[in-house]
N, C-alpha and C. Protein backbone atom coordinates (compact mmCIF):
# COMPACT_ATOMS: atom_id res chain seq x y z
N UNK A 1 14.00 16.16 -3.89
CA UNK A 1 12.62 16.29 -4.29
C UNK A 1 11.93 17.27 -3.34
N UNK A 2 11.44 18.38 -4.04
CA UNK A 2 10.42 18.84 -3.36
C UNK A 2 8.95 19.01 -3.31
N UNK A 3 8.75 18.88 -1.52
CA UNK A 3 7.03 18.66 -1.54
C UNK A 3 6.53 19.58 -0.96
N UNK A 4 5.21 19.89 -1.75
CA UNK A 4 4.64 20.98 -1.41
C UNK A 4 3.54 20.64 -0.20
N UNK A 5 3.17 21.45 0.25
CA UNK A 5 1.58 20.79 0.81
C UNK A 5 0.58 21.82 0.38
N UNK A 6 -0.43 21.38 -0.18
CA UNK A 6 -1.80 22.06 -0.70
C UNK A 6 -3.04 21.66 0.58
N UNK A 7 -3.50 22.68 0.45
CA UNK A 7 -5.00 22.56 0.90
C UNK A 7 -6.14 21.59 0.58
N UNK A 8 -6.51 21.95 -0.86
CA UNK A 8 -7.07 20.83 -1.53
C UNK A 8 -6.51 19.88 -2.45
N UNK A 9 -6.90 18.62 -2.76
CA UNK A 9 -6.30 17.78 -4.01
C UNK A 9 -6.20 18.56 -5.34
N UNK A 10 -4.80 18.38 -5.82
CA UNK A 10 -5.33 19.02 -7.38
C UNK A 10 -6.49 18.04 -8.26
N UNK A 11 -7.37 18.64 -9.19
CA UNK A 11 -8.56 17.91 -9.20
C UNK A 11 -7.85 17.62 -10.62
N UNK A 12 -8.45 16.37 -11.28
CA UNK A 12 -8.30 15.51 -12.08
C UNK A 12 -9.19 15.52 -13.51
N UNK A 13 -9.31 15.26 -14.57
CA UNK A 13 -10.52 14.91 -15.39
C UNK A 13 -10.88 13.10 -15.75
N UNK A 14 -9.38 12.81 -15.07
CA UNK A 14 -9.36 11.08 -15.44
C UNK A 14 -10.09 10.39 -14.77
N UNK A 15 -10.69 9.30 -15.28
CA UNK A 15 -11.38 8.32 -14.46
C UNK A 15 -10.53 7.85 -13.48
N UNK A 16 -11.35 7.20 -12.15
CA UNK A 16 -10.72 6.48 -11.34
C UNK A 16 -10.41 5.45 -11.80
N UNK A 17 -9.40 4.64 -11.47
CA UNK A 17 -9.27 3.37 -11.48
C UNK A 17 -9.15 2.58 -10.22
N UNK A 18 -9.69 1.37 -9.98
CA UNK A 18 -10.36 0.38 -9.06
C UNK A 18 -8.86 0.07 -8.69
N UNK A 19 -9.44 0.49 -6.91
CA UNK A 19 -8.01 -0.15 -6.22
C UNK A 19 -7.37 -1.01 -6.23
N UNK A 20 -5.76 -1.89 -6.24
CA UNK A 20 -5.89 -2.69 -5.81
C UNK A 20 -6.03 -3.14 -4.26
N UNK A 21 -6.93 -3.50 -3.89
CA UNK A 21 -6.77 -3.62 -2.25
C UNK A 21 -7.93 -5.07 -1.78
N UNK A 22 -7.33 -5.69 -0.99
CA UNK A 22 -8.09 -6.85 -0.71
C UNK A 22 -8.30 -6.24 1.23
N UNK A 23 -9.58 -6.62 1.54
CA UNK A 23 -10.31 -6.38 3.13
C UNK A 23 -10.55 -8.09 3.60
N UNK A 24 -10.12 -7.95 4.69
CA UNK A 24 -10.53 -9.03 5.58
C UNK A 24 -11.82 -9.20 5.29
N UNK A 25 -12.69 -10.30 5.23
CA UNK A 25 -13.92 -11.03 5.16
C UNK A 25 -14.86 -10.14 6.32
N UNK A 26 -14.62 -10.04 7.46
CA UNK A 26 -15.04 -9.81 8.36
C UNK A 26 -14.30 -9.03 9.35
N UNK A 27 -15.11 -7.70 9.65
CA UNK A 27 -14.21 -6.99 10.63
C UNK A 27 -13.84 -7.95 12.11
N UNK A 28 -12.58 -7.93 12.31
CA UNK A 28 -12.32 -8.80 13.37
C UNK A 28 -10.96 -8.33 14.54
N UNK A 29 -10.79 -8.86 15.16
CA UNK A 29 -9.63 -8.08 16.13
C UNK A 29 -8.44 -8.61 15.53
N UNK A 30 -8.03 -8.75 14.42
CA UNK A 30 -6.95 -8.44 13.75
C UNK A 30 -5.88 -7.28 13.52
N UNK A 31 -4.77 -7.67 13.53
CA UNK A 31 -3.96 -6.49 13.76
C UNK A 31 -4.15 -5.23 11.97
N UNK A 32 -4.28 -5.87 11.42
CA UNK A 32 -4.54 -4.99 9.86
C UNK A 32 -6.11 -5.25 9.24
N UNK A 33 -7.04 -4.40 8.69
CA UNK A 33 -8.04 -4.75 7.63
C UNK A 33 -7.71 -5.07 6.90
N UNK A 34 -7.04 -5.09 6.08
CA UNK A 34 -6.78 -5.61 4.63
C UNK A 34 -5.46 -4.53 4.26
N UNK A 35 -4.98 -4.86 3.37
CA UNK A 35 -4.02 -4.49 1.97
C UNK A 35 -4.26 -4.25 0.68
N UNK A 36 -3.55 -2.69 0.79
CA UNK A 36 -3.27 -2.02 -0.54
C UNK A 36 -2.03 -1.99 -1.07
N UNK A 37 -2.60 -2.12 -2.84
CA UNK A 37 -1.36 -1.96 -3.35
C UNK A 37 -1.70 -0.80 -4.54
N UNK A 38 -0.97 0.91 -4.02
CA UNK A 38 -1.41 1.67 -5.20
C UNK A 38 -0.16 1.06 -6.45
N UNK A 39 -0.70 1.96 -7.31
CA UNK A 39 0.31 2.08 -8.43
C UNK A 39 1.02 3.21 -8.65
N UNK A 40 0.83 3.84 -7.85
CA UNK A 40 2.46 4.73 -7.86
C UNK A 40 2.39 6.19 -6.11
N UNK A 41 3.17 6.66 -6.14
CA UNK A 41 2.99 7.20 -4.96
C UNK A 41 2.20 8.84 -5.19
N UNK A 42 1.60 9.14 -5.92
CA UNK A 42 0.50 9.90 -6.21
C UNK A 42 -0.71 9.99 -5.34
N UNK A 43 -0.54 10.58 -4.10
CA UNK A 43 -1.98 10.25 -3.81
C UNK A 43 -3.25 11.16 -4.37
N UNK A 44 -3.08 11.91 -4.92
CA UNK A 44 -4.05 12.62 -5.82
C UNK A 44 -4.82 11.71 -7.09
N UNK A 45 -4.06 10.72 -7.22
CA UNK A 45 -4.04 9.68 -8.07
C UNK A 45 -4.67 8.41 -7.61
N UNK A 46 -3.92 7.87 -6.64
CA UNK A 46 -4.17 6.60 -5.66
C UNK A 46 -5.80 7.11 -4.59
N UNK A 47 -5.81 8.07 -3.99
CA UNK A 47 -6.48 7.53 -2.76
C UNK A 47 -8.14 8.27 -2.83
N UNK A 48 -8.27 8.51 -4.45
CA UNK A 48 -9.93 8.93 -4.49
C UNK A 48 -10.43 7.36 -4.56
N UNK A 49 -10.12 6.38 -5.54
CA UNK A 49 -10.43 4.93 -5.59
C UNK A 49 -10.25 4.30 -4.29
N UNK A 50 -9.19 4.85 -3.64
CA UNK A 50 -9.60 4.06 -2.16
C UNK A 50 -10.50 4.16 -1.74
N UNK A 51 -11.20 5.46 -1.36
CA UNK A 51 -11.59 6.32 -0.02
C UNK A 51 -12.88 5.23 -0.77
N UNK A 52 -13.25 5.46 -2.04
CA UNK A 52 -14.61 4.99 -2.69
C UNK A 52 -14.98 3.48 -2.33
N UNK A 53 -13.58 2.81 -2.32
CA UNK A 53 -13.82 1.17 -1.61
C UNK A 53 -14.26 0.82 -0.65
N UNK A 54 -12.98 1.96 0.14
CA UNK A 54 -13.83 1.76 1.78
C UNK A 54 -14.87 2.14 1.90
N UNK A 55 -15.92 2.98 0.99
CA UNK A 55 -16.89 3.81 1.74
C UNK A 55 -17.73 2.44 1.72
N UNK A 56 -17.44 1.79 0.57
CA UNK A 56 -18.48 0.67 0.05
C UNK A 56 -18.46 0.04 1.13
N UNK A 57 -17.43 -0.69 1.86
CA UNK A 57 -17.48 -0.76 2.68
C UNK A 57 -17.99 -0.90 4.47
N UNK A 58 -17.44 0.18 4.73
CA UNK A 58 -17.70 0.61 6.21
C UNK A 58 -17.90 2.03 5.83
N UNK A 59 -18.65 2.47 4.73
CA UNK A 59 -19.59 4.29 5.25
C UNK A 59 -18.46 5.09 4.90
N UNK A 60 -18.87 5.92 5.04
CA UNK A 60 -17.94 7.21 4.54
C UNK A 60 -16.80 7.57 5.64
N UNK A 61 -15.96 7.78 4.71
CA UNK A 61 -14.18 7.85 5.49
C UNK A 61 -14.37 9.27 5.42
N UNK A 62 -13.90 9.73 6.37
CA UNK A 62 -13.53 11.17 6.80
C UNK A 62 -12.38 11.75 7.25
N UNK A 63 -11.77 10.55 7.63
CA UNK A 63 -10.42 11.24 7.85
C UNK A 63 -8.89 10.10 6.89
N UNK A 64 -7.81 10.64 6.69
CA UNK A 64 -6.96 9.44 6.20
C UNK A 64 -5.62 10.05 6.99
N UNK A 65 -4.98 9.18 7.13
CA UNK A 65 -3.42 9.23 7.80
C UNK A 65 -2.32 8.82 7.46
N UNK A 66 -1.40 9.26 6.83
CA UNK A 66 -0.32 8.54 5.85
C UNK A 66 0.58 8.93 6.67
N UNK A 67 1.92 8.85 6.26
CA UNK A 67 3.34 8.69 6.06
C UNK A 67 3.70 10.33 5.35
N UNK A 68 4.31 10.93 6.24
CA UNK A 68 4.75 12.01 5.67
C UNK A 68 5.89 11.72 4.29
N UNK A 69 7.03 11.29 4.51
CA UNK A 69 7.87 11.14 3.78
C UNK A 69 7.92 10.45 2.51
N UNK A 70 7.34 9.31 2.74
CA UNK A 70 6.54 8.38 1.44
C UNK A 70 5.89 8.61 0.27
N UNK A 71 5.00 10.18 0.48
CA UNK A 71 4.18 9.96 -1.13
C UNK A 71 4.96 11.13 -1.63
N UNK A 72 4.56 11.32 -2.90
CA UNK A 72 4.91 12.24 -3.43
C UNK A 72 4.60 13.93 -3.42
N UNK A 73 3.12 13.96 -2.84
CA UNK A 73 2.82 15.50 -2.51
C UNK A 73 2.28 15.09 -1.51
N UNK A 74 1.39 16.12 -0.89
CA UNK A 74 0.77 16.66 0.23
C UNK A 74 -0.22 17.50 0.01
N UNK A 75 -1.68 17.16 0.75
CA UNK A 75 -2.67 17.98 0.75
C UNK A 75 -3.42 17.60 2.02
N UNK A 76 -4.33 18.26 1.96
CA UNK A 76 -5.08 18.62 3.77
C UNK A 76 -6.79 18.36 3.37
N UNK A 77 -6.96 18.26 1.88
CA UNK A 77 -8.51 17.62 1.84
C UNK A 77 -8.65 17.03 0.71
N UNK A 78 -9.47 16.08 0.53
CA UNK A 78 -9.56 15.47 -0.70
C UNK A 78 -11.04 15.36 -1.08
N UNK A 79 -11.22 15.94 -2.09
CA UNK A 79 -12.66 15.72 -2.60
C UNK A 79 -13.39 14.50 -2.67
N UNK A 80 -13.92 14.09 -2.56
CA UNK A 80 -14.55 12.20 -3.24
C UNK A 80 -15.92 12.16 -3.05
N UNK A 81 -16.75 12.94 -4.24
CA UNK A 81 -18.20 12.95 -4.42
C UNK A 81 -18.95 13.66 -3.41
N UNK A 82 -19.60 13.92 -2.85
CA UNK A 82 -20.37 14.43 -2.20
C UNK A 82 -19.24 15.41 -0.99
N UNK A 83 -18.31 14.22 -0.62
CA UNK A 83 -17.70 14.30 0.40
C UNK A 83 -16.59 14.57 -0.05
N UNK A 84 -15.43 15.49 1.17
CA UNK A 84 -14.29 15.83 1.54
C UNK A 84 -13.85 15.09 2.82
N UNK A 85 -12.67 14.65 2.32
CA UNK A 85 -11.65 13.67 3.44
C UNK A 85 -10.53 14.65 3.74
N UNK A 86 -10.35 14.47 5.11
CA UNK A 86 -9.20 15.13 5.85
C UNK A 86 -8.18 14.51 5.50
N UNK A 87 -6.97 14.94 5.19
CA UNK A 87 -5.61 13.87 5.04
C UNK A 87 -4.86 14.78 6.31
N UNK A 88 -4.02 13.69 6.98
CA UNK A 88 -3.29 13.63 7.80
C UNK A 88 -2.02 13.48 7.64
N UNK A 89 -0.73 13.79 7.81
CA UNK A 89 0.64 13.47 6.99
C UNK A 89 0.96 13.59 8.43
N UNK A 90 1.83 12.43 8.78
CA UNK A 90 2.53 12.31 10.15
C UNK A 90 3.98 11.34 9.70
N UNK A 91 5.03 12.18 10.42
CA UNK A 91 6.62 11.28 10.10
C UNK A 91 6.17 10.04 11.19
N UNK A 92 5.98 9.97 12.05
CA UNK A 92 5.85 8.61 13.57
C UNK A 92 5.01 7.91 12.56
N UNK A 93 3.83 7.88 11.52
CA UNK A 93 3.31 6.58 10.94
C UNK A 93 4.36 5.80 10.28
N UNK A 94 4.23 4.51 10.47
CA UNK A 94 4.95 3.43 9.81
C UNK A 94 4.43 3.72 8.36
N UNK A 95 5.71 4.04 7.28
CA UNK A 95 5.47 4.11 6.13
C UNK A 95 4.47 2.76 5.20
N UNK A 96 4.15 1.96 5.68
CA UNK A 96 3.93 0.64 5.15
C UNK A 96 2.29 0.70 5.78
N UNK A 97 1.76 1.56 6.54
CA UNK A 97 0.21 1.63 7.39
C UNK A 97 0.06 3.04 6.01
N UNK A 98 -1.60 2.58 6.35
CA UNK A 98 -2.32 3.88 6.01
C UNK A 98 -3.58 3.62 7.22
N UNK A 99 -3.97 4.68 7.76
CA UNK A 99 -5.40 4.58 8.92
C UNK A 99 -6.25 5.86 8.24
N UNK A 100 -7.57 5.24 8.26
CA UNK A 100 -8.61 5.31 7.76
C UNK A 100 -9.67 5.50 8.93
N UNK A 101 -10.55 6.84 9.13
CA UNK A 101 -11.39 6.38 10.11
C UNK A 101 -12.89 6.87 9.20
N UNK A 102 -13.36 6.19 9.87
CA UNK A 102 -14.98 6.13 9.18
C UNK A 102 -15.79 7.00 9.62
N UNK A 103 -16.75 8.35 9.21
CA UNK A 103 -17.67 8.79 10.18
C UNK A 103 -18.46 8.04 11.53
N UNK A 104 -18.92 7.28 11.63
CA UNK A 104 -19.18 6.04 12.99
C UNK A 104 -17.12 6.10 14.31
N UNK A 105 -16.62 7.08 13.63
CA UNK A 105 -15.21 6.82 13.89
C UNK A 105 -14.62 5.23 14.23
N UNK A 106 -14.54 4.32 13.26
CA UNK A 106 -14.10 3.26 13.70
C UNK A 106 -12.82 3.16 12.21
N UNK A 107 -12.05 2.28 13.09
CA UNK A 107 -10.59 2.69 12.72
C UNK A 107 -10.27 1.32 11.22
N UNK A 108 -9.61 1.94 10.46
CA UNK A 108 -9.93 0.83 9.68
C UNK A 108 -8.06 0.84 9.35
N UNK A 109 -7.28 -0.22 9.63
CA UNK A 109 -5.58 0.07 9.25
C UNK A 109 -5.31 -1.06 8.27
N UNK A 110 -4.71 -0.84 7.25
CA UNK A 110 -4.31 -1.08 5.70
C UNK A 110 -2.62 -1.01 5.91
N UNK A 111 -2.32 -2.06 5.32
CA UNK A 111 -1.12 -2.53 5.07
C UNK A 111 -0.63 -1.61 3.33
N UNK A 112 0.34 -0.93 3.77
CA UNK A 112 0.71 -0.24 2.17
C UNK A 112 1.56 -0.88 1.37
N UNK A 113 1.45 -1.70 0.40
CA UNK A 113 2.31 -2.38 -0.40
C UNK A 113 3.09 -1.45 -1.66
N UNK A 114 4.54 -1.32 -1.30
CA UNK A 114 5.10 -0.37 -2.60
C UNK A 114 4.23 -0.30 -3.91
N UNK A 115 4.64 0.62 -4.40
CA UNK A 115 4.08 0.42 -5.98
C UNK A 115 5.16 -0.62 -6.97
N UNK A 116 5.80 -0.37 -6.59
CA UNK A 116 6.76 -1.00 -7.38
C UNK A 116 7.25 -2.28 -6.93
N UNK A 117 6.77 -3.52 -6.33
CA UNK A 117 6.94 -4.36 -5.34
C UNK A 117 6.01 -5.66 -6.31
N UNK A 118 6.76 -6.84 -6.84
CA UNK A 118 6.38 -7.49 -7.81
C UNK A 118 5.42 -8.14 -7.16
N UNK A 119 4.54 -8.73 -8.94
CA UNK A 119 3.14 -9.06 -8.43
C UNK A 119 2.57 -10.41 -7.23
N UNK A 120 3.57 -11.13 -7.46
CA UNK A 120 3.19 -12.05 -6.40
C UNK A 120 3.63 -12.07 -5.19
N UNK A 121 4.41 -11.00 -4.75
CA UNK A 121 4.90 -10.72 -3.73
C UNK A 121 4.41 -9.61 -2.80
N UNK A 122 2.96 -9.03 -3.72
CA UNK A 122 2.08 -8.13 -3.79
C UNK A 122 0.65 -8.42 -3.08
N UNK A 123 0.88 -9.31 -3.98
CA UNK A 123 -0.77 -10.64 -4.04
C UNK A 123 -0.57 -11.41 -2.60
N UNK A 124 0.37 -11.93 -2.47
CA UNK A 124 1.09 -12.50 -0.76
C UNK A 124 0.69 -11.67 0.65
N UNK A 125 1.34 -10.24 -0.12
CA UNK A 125 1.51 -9.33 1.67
C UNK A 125 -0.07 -9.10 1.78
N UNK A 126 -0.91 -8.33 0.64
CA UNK A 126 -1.99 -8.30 1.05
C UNK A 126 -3.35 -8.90 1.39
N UNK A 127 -2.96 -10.47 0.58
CA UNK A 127 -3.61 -11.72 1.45
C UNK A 127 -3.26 -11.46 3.11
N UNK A 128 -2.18 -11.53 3.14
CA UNK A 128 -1.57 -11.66 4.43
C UNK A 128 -1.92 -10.45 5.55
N UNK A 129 -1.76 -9.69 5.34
CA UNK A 129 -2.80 -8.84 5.74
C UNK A 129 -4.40 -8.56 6.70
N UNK A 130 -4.79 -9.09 4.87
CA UNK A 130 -6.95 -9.40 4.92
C UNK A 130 -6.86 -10.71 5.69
N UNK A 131 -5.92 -11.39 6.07
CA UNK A 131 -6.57 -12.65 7.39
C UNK A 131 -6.83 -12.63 8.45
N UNK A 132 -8.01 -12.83 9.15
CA UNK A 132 -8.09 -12.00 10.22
C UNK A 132 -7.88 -13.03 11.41
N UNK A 133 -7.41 -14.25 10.96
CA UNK A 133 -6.04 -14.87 11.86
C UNK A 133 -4.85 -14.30 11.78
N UNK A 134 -4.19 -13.28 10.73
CA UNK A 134 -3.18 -12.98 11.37
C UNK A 134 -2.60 -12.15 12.21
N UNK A 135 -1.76 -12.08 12.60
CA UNK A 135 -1.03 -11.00 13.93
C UNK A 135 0.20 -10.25 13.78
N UNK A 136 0.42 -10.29 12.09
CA UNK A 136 1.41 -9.70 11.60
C UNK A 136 1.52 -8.11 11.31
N UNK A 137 2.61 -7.29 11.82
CA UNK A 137 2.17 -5.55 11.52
C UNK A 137 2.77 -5.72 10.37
N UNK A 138 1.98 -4.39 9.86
CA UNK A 138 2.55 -4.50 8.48
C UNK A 138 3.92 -4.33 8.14
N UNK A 139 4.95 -3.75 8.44
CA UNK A 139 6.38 -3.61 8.18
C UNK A 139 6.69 -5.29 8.17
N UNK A 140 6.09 -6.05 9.29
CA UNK A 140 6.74 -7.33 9.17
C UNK A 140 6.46 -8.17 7.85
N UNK A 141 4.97 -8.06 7.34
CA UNK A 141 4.23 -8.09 6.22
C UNK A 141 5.30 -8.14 5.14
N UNK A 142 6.01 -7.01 5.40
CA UNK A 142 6.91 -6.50 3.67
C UNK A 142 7.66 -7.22 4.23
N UNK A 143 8.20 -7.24 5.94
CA UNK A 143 10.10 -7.58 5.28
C UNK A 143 10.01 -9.37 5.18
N UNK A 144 8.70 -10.08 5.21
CA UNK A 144 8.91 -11.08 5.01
C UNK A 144 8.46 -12.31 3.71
N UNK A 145 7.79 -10.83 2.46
CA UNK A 145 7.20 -10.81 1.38
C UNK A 145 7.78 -11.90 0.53
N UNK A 146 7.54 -13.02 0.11
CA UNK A 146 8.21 -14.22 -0.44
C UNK A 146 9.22 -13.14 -1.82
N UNK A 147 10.49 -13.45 -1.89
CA UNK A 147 10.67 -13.11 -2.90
C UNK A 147 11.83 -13.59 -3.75
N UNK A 148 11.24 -14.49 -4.48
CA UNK A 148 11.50 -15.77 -5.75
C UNK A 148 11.85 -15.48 -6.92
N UNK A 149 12.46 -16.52 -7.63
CA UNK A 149 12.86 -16.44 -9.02
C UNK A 149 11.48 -15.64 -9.78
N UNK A 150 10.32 -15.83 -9.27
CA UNK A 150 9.05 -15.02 -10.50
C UNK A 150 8.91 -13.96 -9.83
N UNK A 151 8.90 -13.56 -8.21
CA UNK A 151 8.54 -12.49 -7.94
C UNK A 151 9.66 -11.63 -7.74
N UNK A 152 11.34 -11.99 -8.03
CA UNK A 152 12.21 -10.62 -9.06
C UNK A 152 12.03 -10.47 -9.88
N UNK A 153 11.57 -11.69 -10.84
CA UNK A 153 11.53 -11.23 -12.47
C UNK A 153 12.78 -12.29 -13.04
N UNK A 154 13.14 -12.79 -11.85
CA UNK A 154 14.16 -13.66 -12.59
C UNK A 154 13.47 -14.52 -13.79
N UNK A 155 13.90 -15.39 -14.48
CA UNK A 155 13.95 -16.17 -15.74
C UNK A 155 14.61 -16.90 -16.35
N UNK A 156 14.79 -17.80 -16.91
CA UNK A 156 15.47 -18.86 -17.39
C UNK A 156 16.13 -19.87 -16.38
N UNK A 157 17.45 -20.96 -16.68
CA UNK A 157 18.37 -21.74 -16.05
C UNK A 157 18.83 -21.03 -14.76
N UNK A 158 19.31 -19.38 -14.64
CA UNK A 158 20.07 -19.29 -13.69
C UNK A 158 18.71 -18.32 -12.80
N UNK A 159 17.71 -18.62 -12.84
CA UNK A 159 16.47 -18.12 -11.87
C UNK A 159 16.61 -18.67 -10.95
N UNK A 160 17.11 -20.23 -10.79
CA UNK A 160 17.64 -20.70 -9.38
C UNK A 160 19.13 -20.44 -9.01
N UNK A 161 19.87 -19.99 -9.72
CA UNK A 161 21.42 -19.67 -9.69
C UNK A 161 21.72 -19.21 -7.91
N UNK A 162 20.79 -18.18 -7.75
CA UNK A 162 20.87 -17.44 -6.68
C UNK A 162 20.48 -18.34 -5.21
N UNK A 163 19.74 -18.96 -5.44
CA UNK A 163 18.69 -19.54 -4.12
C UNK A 163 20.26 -20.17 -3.15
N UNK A 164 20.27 -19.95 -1.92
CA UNK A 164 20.40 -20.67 -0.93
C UNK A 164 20.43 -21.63 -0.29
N UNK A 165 20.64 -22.18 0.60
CA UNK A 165 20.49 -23.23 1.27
C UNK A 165 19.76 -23.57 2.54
N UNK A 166 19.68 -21.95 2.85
CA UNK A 166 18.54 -21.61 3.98
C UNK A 166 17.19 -21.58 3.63
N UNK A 167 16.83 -21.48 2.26
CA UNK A 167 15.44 -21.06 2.83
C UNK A 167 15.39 -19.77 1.93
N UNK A 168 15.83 -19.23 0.57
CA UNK A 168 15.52 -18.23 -0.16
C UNK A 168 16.39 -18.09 -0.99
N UNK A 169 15.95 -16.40 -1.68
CA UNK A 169 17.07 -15.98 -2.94
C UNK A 169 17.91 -15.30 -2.30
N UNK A 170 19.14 -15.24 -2.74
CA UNK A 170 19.91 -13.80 -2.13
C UNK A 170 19.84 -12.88 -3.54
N UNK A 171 19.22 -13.07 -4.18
CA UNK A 171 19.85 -12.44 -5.49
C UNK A 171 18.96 -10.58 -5.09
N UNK A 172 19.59 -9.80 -5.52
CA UNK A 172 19.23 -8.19 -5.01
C UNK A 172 18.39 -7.78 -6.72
N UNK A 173 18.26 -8.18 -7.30
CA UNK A 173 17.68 -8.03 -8.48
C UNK A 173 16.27 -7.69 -8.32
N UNK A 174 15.65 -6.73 -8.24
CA UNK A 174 14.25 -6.29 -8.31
C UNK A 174 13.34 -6.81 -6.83
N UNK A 175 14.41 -6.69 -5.58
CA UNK A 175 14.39 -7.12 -4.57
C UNK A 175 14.33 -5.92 -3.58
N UNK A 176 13.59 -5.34 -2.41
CA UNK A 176 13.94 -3.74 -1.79
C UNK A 176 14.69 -4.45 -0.46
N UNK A 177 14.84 -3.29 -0.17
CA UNK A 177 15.97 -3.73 1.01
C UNK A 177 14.86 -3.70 2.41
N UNK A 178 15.17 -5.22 2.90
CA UNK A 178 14.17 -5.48 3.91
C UNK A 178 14.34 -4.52 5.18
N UNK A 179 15.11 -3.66 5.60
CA UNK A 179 15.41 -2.67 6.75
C UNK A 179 13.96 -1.28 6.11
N UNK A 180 14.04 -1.09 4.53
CA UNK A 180 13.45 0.13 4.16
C UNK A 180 12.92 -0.30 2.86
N UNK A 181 11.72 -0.67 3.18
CA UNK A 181 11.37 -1.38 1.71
C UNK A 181 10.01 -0.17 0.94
N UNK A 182 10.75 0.89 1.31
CA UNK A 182 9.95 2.09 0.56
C UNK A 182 11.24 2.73 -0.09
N UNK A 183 12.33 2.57 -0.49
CA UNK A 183 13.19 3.08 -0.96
C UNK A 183 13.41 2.65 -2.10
N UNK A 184 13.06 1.73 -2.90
CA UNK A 184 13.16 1.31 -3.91
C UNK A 184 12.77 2.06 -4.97
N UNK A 185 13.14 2.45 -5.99
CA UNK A 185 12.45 3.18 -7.26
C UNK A 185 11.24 2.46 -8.01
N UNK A 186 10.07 3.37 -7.97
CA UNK A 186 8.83 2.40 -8.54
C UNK A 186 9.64 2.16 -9.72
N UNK A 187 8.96 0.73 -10.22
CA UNK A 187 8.91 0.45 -11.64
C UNK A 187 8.23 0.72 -12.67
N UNK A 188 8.76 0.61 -13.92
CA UNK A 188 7.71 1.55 -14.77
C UNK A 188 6.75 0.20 -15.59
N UNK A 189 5.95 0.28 -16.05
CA UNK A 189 4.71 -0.58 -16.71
C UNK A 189 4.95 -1.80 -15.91
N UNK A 190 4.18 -1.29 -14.67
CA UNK A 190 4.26 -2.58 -13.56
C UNK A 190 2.50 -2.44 -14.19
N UNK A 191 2.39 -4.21 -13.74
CA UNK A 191 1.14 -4.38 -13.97
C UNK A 191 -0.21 -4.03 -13.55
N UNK A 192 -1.25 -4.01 -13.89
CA UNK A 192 -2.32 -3.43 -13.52
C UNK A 192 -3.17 -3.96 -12.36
């Protein structure tokens, strides 16, 4: 695959659609703000509806910091209403962080949930996340993402076939591999 890097976002005519992303209640000395889950690795796609959440938020974001290797393109500004956001592409970010800083420069870090990463196992990491009792980084977040007969997709009699005796499924069925759990191929008409 090749990635380009652009200057600006290619611009769009489609509506946004509303992130999924849940924020801690209260900014707190927690190791993550909250958790996102885009729907596919587009950020031309994914991160105008972000930037718009957070602004609601904590004020206007000005800068963003991803994961070089992870999305699908690359650009260096992103339009979002009035305002232009700096994007940042760095290989040293943990593919599973996105950092966000706010004009006030205060740091806002988001747990990245695959796109393709089933729904209740989705709904889990980024609870897990937005608690601002927890002390979990996000990589640990994913590699410890419950993942069950509903959140592979298993079904019927042999949905327990797989389970263990320890304490889980082994079954690899719509499951990413907990060492690299950005390697997985999104899924297609994953839910909304």
């Amino acid at each position: 695959m090749s990635v380009t890097t652009r200057r600006f976002a290619p611009t769009s005519g489609s509506a946004l659609s509303s992130p999924r992303l849940v924020l801690a209640p209260v900014r707190a000395r927690a190791v993550l703000d909250g958790g996102w889950w885009p729907r596919s690795w587009d950020p031309a796609a994914e991160l105008p509806g972000l930037v718009l959440a957070l602004s609601e938020r904590h004020g206007r974001i000005r800068h963003l910091m991803l994961n070089l290797r992870t999305w699908d393109s690359r650009f260096r500004r992103l339009p979002v209403g009035p305002d232009v956001v700096r994007i940042g592409w760095f290989d040293t970010l943990d593919p599973a962080l996105l950092v966000a800083t706010t004009a006030r420069d205060v740091q806002v870090d988001l747990l990245v949930v695959p796109p393709g990463t089933p729904r209740a196992a989705a709904e889990w990491a980024m609870a897990t996340a937005a608690d601002p009792a927890s002390l979990r980084r996000a990589p640990d977040i994913l590699a410890s993402a419950p993942v069950g007969p509903r959140a592979a997709g298993a079904t019927g009699s042999d949905a327990y076939a797989v389970w263990d005796d320890e304490g889980g499924s082994n079954a690899s069925v719509g499951r990413r591999p907990v060492d690299d759990p950005f390697t997985t191929p999104p899924q297609t008409g994953a839910p909304s």
